[in-house]
Protein backbone atom coordinates (compact mmCIF):
# COMPACT_ATOMS: atom_id res chain seq x y z
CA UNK A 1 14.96 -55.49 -0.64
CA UNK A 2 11.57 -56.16 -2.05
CA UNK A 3 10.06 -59.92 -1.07
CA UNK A 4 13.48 -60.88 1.04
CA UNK A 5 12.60 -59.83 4.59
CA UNK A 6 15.41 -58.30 5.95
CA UNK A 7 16.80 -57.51 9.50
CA UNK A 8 19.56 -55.70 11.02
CA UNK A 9 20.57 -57.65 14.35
CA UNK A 10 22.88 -57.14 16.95
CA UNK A 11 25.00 -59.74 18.58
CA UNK A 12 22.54 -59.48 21.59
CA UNK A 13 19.61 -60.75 18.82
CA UNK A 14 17.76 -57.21 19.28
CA UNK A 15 16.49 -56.42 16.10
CA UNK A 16 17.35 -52.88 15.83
CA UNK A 17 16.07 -52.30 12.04
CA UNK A 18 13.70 -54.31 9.20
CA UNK A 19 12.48 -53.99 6.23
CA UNK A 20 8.32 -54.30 6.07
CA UNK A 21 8.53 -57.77 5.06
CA UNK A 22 11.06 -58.64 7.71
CA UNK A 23 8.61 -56.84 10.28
CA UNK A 24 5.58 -58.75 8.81
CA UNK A 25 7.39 -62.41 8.78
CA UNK A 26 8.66 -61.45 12.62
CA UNK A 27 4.85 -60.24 13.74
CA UNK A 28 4.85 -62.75 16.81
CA UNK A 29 8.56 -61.14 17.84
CA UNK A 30 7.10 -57.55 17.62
CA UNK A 31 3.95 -58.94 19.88
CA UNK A 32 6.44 -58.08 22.80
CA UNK A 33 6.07 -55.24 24.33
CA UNK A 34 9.81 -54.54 25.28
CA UNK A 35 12.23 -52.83 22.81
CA UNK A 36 13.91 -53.15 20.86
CA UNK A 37 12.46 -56.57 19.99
CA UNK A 38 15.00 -59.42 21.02
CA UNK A 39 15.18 -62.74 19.49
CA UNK A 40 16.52 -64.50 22.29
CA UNK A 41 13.59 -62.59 24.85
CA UNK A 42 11.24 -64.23 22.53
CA UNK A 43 12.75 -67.98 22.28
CA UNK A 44 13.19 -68.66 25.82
CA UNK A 45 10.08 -66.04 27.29
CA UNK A 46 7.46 -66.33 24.80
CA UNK A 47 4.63 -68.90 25.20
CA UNK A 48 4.15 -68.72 20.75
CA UNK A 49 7.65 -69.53 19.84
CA UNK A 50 7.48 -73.13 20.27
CA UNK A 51 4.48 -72.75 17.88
CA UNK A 52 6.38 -70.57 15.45
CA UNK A 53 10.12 -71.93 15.59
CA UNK A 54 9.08 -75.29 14.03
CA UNK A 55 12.60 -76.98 15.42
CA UNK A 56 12.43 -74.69 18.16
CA UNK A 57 15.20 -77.05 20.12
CA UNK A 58 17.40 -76.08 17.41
CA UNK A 59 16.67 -72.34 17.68
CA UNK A 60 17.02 -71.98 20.99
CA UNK A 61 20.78 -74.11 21.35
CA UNK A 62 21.78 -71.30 18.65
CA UNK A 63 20.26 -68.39 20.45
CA UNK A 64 22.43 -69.12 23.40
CA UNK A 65 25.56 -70.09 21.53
CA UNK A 66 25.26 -67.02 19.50
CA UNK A 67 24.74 -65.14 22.46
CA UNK A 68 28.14 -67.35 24.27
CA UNK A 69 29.89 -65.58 21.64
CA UNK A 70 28.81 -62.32 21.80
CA UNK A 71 29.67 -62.26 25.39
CA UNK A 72 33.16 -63.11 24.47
CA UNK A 73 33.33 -60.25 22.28
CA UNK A 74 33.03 -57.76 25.08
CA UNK A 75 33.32 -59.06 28.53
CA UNK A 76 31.52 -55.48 29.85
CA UNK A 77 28.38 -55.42 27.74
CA UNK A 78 25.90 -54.28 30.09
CA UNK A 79 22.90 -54.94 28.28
CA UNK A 80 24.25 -58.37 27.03
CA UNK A 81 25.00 -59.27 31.22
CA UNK A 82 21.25 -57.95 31.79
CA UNK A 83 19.13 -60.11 29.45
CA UNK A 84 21.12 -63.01 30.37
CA UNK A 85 20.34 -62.57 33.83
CA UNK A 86 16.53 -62.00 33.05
CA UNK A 87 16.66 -64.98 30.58
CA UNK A 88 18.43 -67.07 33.59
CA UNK A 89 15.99 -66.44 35.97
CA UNK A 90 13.12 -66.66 34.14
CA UNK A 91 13.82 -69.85 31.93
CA UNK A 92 14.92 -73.09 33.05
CA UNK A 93 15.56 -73.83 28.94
CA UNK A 94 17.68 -71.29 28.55
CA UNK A 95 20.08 -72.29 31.99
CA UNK A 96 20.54 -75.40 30.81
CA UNK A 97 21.59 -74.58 27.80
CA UNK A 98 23.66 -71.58 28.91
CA UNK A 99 25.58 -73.86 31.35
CA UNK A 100 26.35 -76.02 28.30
CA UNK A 101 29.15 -73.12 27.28
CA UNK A 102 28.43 -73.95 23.41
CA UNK A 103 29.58 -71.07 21.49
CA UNK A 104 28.89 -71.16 17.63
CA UNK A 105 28.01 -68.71 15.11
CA UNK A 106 25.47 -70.48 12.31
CA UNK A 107 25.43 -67.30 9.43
CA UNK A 108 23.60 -69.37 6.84
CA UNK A 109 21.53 -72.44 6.61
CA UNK A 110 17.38 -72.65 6.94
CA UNK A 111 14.69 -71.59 8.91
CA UNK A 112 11.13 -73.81 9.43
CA UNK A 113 8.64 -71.31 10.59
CA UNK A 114 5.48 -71.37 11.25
CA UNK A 115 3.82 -67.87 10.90
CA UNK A 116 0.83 -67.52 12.68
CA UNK A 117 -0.72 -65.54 9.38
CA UNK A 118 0.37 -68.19 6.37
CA UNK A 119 1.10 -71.10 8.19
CA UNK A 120 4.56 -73.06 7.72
CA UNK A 121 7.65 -71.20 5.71
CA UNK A 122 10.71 -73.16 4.86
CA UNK A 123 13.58 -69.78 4.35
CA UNK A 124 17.10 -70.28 3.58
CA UNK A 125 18.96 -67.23 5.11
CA UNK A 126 22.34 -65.72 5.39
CA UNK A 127 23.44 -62.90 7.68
CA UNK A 128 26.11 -60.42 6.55
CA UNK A 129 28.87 -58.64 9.33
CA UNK A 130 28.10 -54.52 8.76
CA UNK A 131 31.04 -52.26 8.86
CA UNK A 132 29.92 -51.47 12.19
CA UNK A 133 31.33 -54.41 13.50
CA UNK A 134 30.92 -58.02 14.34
CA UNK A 135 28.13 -57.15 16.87
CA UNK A 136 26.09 -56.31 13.94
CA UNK A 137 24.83 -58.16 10.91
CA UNK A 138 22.24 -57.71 8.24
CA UNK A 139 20.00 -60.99 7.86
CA UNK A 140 17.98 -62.26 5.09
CA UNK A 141 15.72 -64.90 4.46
CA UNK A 142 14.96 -65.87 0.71
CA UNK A 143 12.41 -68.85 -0.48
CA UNK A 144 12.61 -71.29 -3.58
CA UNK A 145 11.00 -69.48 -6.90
CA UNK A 146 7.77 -70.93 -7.30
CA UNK A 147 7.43 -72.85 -3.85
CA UNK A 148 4.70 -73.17 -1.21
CA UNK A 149 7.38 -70.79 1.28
CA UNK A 150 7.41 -67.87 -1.85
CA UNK A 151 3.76 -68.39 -1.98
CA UNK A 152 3.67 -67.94 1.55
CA UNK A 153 5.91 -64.89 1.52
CA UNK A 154 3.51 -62.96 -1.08
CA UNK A 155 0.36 -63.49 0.73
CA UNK A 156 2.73 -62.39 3.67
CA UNK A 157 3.49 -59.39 2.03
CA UNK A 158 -0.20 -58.87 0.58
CA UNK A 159 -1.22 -58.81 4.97
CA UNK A 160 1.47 -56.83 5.55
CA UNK A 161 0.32 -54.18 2.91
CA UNK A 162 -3.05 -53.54 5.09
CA UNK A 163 -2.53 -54.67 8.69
CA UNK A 164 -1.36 -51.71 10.85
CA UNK A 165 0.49 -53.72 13.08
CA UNK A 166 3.65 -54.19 11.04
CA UNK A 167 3.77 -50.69 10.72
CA UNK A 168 5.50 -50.43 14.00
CA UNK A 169 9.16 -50.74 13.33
CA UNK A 170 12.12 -51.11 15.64
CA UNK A 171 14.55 -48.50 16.46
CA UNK A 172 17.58 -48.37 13.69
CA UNK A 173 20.11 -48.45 17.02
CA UNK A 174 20.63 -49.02 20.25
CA UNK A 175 20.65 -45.15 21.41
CA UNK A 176 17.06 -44.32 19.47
CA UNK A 177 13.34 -44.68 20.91
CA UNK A 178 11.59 -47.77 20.00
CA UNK A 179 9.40 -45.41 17.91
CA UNK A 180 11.84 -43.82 15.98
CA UNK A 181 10.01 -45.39 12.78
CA UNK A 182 13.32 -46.11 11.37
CA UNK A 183 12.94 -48.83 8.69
CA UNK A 184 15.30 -51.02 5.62
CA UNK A 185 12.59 -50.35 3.18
């Protein structure tokens, strides 16, 4: 998928796979030491994702409703019951919100970034249920032919092509090391 960074998320918001453009646009995510990189970890832990979730209030009531759902899909997830305790104790945002017991799925709609590389990125996305199940989805993010956000996305994509950071991908499932250099492209 060449220009549309891509992802491949589980319901817990790790990112488990991504194409290089998907790995470039989500630099600040990959800053993180932990892995496999988690979206929620990075909403509710991460000092930069105010900064780079330009409606980050938004981002952050979807996180947790997302991740309300997922913990209705299986009651025994272990890892799912362990980064909502570590998000609980360490976040005061993300208790409030969890004790709000929103559950909602968004799987399309638009995302205001603001990448700390090209500045602000306005990306329609959709996310797609794999066959795996509905605890994993491929998402995209697409911008508007000839717009500031495609503009944007090729310089991203120019960056990407010669800083050695993005190289470092996620692992392409749960049960591989983080440096299993498993990628989309």
């Amino acid at each position: 998928m060449a220009g549309t960074p891509a992802f491949i998320l589980s319901g817990r918001g790790d990112i488990l796979a991504a194409n290089h453009l998907g790995r470039a646009l989500f630099s600040p995510v990959y800053a993180d030491p932990a892995r496999p990189p988690n979206n929620a970890r990075f909403v509710f832990l991460s000092p930069h994702a105010t900064e780079f979730f330009r409606h980050w209030d938004e981002v952050a009531n979807d996180t947790v409703a997302m991740l309300r759902a997922e913990a209705g899909r299986d009651l025994y997830d272990r890892r799912l019951t362990d980064l909502i305790g570590e998000l609980s104790t360490r976040s005061e945002e993300f208790r409030r919100r969890w004790a709000a017991h929103n559950v909602r799925m968004h799987t399309t709609g638009v995302k205001l970034l603001h990448h700390p590389v090209v500045g602000d990125l306005d990306l329609p996305f959709e996310t797609f249920p794999l066959p795996d199940g509905p605890s994993q989805f491929l998402l995209t993010y697409t911008a508007e032919p000839h717009s500031p956000s495609q503009d944007a996305l090729n310089l991203l994509a120019s960056w990407a092509a010669t800083n050695d950071d993005t190289e470092r991908s996620a692992p392409i499932n749960d049960s591989q090391p983080a440096d299993s250099g498993e990628t989309l492209d």
